[in-house]
Protein backbone atom coordinates (compact mmCIF):
# COMPACT_ATOMS: atom_id res chain seq x y z
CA UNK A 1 14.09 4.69 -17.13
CA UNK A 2 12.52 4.52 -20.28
CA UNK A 3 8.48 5.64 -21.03
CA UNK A 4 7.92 1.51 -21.40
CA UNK A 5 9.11 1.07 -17.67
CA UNK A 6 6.82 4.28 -16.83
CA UNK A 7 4.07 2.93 -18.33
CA UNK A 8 4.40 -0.28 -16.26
CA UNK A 9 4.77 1.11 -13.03
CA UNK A 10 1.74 4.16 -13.76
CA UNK A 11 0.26 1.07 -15.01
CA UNK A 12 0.70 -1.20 -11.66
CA UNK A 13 0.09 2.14 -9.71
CA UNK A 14 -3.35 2.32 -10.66
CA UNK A 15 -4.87 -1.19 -10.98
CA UNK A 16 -3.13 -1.64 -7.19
CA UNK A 17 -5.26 1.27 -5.98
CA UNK A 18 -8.48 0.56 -7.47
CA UNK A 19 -7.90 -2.97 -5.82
CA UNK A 20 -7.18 -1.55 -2.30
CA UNK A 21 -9.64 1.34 -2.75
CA UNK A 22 -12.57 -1.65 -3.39
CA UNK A 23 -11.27 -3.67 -0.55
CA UNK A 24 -11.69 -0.73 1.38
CA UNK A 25 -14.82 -0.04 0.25
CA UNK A 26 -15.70 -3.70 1.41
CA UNK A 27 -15.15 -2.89 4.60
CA UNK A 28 -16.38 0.43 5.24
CA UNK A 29 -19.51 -1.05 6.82
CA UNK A 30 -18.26 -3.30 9.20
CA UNK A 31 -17.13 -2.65 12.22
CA UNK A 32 -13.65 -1.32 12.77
CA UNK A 33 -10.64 -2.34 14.71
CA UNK A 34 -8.99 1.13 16.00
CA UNK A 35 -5.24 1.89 17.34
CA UNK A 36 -3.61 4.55 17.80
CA UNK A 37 -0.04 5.29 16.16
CA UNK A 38 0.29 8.71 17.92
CA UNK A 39 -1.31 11.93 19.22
CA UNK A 40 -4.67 12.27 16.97
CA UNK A 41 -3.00 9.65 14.98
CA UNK A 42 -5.47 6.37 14.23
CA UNK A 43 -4.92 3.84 12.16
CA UNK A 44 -7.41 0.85 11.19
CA UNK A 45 -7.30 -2.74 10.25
CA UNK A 46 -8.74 -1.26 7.06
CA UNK A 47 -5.63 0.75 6.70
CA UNK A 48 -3.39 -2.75 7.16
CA UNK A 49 -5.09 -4.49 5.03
CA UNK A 50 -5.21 -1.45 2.13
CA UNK A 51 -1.58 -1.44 2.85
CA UNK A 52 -0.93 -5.18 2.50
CA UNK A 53 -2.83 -5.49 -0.70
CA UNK A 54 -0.88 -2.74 -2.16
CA UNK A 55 2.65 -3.70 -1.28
CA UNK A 56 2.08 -7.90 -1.92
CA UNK A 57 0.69 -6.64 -5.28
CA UNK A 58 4.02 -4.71 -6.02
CA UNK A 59 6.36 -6.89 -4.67
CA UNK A 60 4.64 -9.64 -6.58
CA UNK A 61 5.38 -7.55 -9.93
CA UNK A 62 8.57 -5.79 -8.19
CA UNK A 63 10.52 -7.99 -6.10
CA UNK A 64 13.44 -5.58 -5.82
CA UNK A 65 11.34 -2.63 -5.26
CA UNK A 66 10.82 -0.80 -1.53
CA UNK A 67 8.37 0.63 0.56
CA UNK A 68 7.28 3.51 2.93
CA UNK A 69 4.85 3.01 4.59
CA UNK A 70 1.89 4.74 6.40
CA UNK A 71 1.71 1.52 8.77
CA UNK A 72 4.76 -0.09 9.96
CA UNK A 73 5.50 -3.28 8.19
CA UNK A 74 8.67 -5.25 8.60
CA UNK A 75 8.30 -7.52 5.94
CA UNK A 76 8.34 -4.82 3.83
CA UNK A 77 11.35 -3.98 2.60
CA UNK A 78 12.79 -0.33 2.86
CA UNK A 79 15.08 0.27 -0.04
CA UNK A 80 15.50 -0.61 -3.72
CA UNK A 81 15.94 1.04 -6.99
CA UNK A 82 12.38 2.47 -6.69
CA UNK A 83 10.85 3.33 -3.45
CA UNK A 84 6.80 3.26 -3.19
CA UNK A 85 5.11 5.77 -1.08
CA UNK A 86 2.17 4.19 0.66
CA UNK A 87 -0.58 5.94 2.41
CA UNK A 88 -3.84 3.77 1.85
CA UNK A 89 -6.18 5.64 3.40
């Protein structure tokens, strides 16, 4: 991979988590929706929807690219030449 292709995906990397960290900043004050994923493990439906804008914003750039994810999502896809790491909040 050359520095170009780093610069792209540093590039994407960023701008995709200033968008999910303002969405989540949206919705701080409301009220939340709560589950739980495991022992002391919550997750919110501001987590989801962190997640979702992240990954549709990279697939939309990076259609061949692949996720792990904090939340389970199986329209995510799980492999790829690149793999993202996603743990919105």
């Amino acid at each position: 991979m050359n520095s170009d292709e780093l610069n792209e995906l540093r590039q994407v990397a960023c701008e995709t988590a200033v968008s999910a960290g303002q969405l989540a900043r949206e919705m701080w004050s409301q009220p939340r929706q709560i589950e739980q994923k495991g022992f002391r493990d919550l997750v919110t439906d501001a987590d989801f929807a962190a997640q979702q804008c992240i990954t549709d914003t990279i697939q939309d750039m990076f259609s061949d690219h692949g996720f792990l994810t904090e939340v389970d999502d199986s329209a995510s896809p799980e492999s790829g030449p690149i793999i993202w790491i996603i743990d919105p909040i």
